[in-house]
N, C-alpha and C. Protein backbone atom coordinates (compact mmCIF):
# COMPACT_ATOMS: atom_id res chain seq x y z
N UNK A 1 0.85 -1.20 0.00
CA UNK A 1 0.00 0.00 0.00
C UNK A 1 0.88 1.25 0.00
N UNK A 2 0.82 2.00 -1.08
CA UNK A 2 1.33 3.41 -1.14
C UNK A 2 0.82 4.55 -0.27
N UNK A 3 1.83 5.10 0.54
CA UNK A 3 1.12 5.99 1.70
C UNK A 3 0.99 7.35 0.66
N UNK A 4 -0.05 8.20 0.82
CA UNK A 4 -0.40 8.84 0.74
C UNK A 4 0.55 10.36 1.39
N UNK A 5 0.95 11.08 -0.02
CA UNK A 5 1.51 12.29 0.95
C UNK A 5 0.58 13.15 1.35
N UNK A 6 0.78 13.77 2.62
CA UNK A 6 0.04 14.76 3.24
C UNK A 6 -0.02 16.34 2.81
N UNK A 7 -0.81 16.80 2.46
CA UNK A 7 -1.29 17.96 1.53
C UNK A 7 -1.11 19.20 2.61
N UNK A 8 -0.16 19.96 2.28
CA UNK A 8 0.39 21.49 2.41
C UNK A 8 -0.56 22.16 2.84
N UNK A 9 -1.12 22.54 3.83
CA UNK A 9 -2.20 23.59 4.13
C UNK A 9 -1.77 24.82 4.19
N UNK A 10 -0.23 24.97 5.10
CA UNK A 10 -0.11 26.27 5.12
C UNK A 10 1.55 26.22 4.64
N UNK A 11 2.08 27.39 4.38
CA UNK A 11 3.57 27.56 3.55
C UNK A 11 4.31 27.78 5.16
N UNK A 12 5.40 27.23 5.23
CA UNK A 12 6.09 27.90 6.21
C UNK A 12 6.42 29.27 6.55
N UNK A 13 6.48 29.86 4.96
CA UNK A 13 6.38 31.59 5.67
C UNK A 13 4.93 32.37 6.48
N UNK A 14 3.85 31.51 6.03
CA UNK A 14 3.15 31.68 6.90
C UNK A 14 2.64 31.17 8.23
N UNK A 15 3.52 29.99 8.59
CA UNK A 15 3.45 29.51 9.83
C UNK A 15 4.36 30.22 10.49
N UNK A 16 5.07 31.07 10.26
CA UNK A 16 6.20 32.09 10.58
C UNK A 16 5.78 33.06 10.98
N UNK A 17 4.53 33.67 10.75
CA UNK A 17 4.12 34.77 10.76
C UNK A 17 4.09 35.70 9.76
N UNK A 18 4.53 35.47 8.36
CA UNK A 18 4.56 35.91 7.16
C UNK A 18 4.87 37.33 7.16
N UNK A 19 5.80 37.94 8.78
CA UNK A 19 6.39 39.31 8.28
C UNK A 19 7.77 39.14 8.10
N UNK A 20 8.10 39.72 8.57
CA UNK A 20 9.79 40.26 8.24
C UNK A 20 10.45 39.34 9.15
N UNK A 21 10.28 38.21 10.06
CA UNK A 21 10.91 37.97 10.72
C UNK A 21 11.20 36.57 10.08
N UNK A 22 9.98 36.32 9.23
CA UNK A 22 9.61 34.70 8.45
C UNK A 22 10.86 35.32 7.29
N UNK A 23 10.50 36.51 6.72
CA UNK A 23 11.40 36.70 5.66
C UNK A 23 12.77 36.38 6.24
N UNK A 24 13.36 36.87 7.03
CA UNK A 24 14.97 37.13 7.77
C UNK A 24 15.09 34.96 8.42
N UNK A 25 14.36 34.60 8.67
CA UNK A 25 14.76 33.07 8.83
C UNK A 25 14.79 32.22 7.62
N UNK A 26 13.55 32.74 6.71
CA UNK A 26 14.22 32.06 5.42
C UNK A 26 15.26 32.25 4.01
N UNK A 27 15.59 33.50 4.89
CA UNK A 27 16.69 34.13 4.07
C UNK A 27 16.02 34.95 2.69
N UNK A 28 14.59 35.29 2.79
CA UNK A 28 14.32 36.06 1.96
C UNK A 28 15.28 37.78 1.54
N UNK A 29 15.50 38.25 2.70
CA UNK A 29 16.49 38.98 3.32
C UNK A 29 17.35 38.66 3.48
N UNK A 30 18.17 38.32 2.49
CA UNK A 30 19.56 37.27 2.46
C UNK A 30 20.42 38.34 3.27
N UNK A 31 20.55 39.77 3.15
CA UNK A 31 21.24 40.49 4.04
C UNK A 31 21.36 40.31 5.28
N UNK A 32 19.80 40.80 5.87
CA UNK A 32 19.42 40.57 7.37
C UNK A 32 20.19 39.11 7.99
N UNK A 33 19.83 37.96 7.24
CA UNK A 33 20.30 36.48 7.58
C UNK A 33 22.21 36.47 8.15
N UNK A 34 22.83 37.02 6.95
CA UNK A 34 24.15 37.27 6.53
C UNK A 34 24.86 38.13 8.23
N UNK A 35 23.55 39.37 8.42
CA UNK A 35 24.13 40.46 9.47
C UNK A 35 23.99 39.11 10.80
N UNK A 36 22.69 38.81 10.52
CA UNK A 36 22.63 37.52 12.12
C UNK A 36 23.60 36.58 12.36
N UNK A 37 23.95 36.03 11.33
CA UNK A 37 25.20 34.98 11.30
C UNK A 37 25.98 35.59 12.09
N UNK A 38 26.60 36.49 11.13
CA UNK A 38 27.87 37.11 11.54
C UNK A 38 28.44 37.55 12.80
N UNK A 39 26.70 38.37 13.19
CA UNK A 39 26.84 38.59 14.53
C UNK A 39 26.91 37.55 15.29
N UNK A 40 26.03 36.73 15.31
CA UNK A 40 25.83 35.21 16.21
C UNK A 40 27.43 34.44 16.82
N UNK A 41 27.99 34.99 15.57
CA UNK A 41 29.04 33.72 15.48
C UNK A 41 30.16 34.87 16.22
N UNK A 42 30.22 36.21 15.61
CA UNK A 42 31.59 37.20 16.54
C UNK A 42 30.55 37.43 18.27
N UNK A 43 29.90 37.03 18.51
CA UNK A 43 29.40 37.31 19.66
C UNK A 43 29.93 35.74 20.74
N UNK A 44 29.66 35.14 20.06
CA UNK A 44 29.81 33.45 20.30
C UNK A 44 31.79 33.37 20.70
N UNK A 45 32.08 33.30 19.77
CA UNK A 45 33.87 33.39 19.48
C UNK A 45 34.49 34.41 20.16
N UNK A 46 33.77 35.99 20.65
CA UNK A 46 34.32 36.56 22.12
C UNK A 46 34.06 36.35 23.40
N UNK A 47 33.01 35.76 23.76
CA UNK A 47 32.78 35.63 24.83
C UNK A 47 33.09 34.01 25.08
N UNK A 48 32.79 32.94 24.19
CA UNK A 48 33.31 32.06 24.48
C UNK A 48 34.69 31.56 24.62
N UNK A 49 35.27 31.99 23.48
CA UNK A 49 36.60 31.35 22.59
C UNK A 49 37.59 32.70 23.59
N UNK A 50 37.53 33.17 23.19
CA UNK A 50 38.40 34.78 23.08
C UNK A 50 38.27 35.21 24.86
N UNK A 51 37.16 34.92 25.71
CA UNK A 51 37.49 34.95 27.30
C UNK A 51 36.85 36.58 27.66
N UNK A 52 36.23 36.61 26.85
CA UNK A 52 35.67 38.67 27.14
C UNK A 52 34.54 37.95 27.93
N UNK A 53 34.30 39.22 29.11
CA UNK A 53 33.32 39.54 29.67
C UNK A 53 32.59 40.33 29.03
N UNK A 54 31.17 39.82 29.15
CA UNK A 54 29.77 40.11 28.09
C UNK A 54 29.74 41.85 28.66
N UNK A 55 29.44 42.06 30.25
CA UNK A 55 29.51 43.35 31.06
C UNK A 55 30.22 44.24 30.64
N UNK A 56 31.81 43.57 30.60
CA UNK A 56 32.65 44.74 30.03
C UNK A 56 32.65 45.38 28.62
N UNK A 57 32.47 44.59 27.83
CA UNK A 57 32.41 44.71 26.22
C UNK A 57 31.46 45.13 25.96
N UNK A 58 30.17 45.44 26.80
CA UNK A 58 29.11 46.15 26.48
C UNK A 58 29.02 47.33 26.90
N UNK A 59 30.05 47.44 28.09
CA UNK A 59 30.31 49.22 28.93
C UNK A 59 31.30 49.72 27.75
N UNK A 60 31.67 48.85 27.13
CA UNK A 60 33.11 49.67 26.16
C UNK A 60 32.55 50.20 24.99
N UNK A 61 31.69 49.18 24.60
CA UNK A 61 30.73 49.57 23.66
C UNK A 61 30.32 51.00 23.20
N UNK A 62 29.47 50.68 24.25
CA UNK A 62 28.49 52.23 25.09
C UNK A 62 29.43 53.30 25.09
N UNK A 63 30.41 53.25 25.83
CA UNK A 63 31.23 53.97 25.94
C UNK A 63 31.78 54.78 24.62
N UNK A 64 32.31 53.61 23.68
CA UNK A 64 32.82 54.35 22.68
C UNK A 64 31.67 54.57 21.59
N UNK A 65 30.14 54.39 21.55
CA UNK A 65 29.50 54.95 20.93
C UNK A 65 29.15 56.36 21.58
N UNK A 66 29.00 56.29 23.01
CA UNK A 66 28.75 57.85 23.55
C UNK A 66 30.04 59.30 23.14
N UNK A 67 31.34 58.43 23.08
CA UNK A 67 31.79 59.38 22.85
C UNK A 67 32.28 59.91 21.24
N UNK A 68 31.73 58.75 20.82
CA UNK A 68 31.88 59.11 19.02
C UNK A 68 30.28 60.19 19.32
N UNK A 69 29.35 59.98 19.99
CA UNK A 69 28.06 61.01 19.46
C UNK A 69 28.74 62.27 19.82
N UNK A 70 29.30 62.37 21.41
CA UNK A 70 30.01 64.06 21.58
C UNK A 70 30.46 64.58 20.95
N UNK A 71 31.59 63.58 20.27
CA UNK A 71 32.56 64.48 19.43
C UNK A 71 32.01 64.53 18.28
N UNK A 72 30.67 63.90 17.71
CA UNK A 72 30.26 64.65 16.33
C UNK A 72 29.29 65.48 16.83
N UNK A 73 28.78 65.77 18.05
CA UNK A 73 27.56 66.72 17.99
C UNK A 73 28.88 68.05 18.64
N UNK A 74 30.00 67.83 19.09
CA UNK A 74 30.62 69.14 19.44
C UNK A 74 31.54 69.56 18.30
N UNK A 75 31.62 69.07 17.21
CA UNK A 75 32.25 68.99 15.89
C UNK A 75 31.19 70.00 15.12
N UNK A 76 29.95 69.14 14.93
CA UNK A 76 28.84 69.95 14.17
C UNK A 76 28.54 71.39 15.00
N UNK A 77 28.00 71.38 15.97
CA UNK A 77 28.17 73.06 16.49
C UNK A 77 28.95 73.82 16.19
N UNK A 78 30.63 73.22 15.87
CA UNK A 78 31.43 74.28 15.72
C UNK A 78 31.58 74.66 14.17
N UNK A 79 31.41 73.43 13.19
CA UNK A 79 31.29 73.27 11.66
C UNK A 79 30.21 74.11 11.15
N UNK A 80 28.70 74.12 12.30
CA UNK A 80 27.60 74.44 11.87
C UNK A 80 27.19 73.45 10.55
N UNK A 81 27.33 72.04 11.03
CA UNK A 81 27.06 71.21 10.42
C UNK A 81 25.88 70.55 11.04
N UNK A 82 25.01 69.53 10.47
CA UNK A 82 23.94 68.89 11.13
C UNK A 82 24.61 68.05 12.32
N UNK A 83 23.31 67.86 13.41
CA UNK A 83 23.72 66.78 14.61
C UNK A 83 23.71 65.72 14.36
N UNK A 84 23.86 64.61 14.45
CA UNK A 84 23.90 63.01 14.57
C UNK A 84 22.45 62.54 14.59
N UNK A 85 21.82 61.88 13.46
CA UNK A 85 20.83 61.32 13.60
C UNK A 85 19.96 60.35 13.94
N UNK A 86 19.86 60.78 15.66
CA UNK A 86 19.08 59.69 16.84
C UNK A 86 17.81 59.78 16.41
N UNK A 87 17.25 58.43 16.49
CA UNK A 87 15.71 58.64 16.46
C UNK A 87 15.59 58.82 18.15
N UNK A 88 14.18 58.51 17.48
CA UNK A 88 13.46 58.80 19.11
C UNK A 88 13.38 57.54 19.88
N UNK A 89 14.38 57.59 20.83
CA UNK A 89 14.25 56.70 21.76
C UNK A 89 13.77 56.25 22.77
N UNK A 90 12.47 55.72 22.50
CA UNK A 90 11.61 55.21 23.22
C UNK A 90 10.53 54.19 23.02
N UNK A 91 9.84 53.05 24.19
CA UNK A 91 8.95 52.20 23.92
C UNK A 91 7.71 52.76 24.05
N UNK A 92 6.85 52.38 22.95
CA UNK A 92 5.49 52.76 22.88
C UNK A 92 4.71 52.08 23.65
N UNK A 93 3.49 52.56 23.77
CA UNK A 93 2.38 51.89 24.58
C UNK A 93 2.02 50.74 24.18
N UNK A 94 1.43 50.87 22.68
CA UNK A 94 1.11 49.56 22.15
C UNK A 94 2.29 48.51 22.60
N UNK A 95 3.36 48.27 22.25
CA UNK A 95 4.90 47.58 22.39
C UNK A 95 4.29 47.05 23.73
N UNK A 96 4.47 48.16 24.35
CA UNK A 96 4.29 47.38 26.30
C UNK A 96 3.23 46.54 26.31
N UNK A 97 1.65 47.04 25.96
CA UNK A 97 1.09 46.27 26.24
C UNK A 97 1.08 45.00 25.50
N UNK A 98 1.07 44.76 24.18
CA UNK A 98 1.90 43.47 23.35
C UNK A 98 2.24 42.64 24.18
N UNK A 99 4.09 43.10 24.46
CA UNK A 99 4.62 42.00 25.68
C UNK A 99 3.93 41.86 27.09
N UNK A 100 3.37 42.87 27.68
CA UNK A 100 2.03 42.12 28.96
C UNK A 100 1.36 41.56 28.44
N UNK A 101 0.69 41.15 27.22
CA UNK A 101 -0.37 40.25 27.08
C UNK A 101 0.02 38.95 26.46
N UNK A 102 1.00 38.93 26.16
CA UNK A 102 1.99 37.51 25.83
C UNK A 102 2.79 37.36 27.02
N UNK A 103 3.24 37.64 27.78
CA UNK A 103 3.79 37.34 29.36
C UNK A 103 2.56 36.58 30.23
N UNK A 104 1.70 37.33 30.15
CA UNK A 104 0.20 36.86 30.34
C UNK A 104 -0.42 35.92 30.24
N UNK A 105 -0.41 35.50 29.00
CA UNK A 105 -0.66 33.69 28.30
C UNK A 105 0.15 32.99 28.92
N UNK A 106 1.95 33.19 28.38
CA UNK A 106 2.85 32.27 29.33
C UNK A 106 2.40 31.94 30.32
N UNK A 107 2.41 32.82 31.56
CA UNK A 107 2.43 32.68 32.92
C UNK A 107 0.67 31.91 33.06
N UNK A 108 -0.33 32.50 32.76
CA UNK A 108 -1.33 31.67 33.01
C UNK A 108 -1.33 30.14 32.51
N UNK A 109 -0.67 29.78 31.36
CA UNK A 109 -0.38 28.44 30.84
C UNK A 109 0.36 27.72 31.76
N UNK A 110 1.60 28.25 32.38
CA UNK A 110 2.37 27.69 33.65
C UNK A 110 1.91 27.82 34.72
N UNK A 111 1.07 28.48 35.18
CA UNK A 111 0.21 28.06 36.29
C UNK A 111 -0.71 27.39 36.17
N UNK A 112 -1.80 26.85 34.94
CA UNK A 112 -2.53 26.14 35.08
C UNK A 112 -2.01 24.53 34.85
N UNK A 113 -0.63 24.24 33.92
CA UNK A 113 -0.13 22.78 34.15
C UNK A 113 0.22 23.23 35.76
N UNK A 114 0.59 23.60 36.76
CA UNK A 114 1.07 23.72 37.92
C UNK A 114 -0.33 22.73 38.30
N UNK A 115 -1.52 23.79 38.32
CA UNK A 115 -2.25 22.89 38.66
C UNK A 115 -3.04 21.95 38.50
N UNK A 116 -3.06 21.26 37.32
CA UNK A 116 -3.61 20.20 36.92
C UNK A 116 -2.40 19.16 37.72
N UNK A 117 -1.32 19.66 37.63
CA UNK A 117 -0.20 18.47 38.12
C UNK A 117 -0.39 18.42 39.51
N UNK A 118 -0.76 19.59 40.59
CA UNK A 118 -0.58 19.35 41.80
C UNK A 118 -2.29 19.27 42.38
N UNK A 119 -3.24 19.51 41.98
CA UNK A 119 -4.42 19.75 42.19
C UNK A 119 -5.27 18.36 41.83
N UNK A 120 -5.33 18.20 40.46
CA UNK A 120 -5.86 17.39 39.64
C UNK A 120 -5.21 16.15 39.64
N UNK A 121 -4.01 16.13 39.84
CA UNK A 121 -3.12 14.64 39.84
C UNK A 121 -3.25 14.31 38.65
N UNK A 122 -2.57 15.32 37.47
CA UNK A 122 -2.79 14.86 36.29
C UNK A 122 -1.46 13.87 36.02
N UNK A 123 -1.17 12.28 36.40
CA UNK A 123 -0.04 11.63 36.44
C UNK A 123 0.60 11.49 35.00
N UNK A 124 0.30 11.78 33.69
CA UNK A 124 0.05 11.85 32.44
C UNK A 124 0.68 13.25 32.33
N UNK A 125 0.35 14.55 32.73
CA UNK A 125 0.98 15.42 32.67
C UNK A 125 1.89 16.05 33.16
N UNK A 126 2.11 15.25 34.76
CA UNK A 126 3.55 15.13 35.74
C UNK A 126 4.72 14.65 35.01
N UNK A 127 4.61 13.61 34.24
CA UNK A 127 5.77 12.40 33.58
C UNK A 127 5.90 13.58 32.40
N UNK A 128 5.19 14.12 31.70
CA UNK A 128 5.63 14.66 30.48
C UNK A 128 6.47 15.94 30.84
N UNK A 129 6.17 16.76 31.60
CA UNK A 129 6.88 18.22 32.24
C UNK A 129 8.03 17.30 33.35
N UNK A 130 8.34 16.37 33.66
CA UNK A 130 9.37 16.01 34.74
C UNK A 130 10.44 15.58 33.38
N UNK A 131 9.79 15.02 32.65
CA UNK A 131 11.02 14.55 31.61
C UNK A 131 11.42 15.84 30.86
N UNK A 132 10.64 16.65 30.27
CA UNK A 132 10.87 17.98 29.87
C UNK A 132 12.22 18.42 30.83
N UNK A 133 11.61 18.64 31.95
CA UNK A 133 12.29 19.36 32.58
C UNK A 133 13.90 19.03 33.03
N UNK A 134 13.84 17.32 33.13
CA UNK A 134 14.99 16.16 32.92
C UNK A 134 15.52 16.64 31.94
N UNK A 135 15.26 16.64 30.56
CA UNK A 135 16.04 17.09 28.95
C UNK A 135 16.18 18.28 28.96
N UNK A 136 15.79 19.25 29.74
CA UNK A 136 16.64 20.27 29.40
C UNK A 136 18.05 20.54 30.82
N UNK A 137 17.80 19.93 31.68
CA UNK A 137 18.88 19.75 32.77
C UNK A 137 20.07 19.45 32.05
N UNK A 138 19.90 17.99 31.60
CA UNK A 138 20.62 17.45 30.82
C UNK A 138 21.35 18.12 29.97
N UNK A 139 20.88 18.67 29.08
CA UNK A 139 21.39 19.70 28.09
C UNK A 139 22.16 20.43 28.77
N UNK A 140 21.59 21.44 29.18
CA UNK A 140 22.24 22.42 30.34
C UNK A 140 23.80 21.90 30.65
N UNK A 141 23.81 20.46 31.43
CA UNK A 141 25.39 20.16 31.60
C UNK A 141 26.09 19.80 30.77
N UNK A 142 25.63 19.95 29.63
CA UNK A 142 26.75 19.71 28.15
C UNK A 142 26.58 21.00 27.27
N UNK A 143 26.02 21.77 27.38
CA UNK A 143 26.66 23.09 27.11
C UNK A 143 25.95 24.24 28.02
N UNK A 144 26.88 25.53 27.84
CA UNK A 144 26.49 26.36 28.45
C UNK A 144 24.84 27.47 28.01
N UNK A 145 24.49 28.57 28.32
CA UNK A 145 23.82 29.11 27.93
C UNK A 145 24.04 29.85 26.77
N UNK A 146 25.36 30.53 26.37
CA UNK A 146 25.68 31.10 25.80
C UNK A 146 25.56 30.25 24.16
N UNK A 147 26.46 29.27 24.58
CA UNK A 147 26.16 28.13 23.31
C UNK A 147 25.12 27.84 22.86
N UNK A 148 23.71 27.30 24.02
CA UNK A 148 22.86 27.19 23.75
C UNK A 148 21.72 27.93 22.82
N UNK A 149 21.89 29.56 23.20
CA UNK A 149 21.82 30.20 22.27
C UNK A 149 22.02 30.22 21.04
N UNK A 150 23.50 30.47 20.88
CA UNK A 150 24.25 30.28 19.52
C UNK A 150 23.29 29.42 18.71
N UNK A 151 23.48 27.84 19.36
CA UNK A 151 23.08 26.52 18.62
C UNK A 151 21.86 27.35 18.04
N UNK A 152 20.89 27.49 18.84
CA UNK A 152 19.86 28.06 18.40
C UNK A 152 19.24 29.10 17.21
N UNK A 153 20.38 29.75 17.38
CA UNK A 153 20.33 30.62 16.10
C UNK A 153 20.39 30.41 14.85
N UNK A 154 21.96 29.86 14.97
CA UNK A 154 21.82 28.66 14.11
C UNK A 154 20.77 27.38 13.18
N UNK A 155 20.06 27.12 14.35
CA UNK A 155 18.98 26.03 13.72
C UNK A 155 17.87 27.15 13.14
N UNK A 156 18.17 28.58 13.90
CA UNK A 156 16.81 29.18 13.41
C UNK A 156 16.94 29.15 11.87
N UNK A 157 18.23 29.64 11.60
CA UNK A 157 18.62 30.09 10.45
C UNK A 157 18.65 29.24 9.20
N UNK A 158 18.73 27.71 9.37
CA UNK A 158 19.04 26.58 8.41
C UNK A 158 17.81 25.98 8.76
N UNK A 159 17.32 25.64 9.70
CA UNK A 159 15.32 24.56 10.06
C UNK A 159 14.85 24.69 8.89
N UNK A 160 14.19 26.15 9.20
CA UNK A 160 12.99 26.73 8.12
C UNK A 160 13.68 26.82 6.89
N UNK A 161 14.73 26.94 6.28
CA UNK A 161 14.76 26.76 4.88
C UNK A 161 14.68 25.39 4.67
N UNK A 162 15.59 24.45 5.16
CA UNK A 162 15.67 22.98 4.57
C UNK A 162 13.99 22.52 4.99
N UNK A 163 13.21 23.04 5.67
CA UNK A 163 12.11 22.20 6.02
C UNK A 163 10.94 22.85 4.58
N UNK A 164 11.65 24.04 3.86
CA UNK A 164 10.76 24.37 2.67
C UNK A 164 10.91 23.74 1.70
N UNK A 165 12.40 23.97 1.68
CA UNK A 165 12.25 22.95 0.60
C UNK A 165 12.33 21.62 0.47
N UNK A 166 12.13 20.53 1.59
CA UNK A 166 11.59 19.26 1.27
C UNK A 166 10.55 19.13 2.29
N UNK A 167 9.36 19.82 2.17
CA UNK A 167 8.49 20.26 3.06
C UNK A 167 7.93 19.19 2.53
N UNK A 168 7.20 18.29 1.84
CA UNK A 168 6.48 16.91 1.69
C UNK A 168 7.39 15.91 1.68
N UNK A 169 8.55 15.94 1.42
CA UNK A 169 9.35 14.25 2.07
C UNK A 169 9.32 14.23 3.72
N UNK A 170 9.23 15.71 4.32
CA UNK A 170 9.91 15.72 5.81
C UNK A 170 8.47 15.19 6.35
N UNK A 171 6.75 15.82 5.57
CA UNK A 171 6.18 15.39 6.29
C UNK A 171 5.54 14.11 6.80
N UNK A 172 5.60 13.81 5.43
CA UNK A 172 5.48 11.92 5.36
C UNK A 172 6.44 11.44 6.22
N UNK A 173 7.94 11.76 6.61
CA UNK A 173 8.58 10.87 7.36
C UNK A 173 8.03 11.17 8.93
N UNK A 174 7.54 12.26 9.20
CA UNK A 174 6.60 13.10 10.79
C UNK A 174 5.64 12.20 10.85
N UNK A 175 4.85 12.09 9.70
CA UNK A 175 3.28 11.47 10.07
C UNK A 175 3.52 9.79 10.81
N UNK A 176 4.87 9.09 9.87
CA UNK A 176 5.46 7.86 9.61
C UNK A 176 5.58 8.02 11.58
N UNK A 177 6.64 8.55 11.73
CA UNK A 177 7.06 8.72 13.23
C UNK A 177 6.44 9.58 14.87
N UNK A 178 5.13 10.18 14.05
CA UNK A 178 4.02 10.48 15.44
C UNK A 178 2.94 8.72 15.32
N UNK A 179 3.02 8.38 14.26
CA UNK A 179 2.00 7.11 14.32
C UNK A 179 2.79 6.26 15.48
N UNK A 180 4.05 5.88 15.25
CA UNK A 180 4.84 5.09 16.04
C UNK A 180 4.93 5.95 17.41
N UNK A 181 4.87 6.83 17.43
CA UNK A 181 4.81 7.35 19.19
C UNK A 181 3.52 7.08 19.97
N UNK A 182 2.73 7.52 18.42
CA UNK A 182 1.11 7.43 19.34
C UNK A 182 1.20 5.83 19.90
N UNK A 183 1.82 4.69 18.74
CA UNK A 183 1.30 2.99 19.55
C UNK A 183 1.90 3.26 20.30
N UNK A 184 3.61 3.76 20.59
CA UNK A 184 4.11 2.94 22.11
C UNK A 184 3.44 3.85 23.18
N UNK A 185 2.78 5.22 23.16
CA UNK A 185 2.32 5.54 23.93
C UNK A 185 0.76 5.10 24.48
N UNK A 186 0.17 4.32 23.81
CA UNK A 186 -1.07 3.63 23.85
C UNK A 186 -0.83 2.50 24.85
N UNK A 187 0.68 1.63 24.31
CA UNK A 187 0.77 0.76 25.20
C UNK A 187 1.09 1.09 26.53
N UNK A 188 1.93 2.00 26.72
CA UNK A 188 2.13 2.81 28.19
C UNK A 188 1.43 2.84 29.00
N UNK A 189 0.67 3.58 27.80
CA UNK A 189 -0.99 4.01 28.88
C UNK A 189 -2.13 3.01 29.25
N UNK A 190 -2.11 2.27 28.87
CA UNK A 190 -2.64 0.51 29.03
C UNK A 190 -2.16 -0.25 29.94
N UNK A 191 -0.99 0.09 30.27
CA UNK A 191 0.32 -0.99 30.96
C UNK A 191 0.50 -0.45 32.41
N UNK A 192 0.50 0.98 32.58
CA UNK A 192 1.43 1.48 33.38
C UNK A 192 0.69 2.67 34.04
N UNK A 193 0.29 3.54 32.87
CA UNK A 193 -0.31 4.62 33.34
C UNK A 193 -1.84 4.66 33.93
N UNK A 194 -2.96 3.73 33.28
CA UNK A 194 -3.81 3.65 33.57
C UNK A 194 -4.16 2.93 34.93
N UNK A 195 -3.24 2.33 35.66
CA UNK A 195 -3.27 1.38 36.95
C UNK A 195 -3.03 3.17 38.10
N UNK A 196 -2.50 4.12 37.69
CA UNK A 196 -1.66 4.60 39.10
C UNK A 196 -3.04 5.58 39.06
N UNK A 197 -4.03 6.38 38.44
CA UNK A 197 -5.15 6.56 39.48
C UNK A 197 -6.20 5.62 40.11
N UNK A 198 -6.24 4.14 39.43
CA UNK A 198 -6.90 3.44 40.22
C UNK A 198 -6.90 2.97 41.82
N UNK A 199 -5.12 3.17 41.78
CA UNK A 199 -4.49 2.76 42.90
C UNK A 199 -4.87 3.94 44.07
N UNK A 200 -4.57 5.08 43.19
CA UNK A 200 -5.24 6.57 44.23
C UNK A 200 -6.97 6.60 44.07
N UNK A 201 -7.53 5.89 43.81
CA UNK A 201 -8.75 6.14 44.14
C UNK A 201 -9.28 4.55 45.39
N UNK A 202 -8.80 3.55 44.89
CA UNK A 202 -8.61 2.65 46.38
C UNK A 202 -8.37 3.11 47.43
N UNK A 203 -7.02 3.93 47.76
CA UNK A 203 -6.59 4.74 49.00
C UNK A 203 -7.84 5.57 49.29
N UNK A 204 -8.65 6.39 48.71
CA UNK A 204 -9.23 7.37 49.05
C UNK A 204 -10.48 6.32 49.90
N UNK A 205 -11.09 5.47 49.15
CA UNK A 205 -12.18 5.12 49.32
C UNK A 205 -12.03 3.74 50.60
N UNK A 206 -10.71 3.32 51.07
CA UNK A 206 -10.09 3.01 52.25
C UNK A 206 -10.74 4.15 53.54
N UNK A 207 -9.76 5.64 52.93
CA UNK A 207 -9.95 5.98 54.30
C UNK A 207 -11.14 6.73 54.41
């Protein structure tokens, strides 16, 4: 029997969000992509490789951008040339409230697994957030944060293109490999999982 490939509903630039940010991961903005690398990787290679403190290299920074603005805004006064062109630096209202209302979701989403896990005895949703939380420990002691990052950028940057363009071989091999998670997780839950609230509802009806 020939499996059937699974039909494209949506393009990855629009599972991206189809602005500028989908453009800059799939390299539509081959520039933007090019500036992230670059940076990713001289940010990565000083603080990792090279032994700089992130603190200091960012006071030096600062530093020598503040005093390149003096000396062109006390240059231009005396030239009677134009000042240095700062925008306006500042966060808007809309902006703020944006990030409060996505901080918002987060935090209510992590408080409500909190309590399905400690309230509800969801034992099904304890094992899945304890192993979560196991795999990223794990991780954690084989590289640092800084790396972790990096890696990350990285995958941002290469995922979404290679997943466009063999976006129907990758999904047939997904569908192939959630089928096989769903059986062994069927058997789990048959075997193992379905016995441990029976066992907590005996205790209850004991005492």
């Amino acid at each position: 029997m020939v499996e059937s490939k699974p039909s494209r509903r949506i393009s990855v630039h629009q599972a991206l969000g189809g602005g500028s940010v989908a453009d800059l991961l799939l390299w539509r903005k081959w520039f933007g992509g090019v500036m992230l690398l670059v940076s990713a990787s001289t940010m990565w290679f000083l603080f990792e490789r090279a032994g700089y403190n992130f603190l200091s290299l960012l006071a030096n920074v600062l530093l020598l951008f503040i005093v390149a603005l003096f000396f062109w805004a006390k240059s231009a006064s005396l030239l009677n040339r134009p000042l240095p062109p700062l925008p306006n630096l500042e966060i808007s209202d809309e902006t703020v409230v944006l990030a409060a209302d996505e901080m918002h979701v987060w935090i209510n989403c992590a408080l409500l697994i909190a309590r399905d896990i400690a309230i509800n005895r969801n034992v099904k949703l304890f094992l899945q957030v304890a192993c979560g939380l196991w795999l990223v420990s794990y991780i954690g002691t084989l590289f640092n944060l800084l790396t972790l990052v990096y890696i990350g950028v990285l995958l941002s940057l290469s995922v979404p293109v290679l997943y466009e363009k063999f976006q129907d071989h990758i999904d047939t091999k997904l569908c192939v490999t959630h089928r096989i998670i769903q059986t062994q997780y069927k058997k789990i839950d048959e075997n193992v999982l379905k016995k441990i609230p029976l066992s907590l509802n005996k205790e209850k009806k004991i005492q």
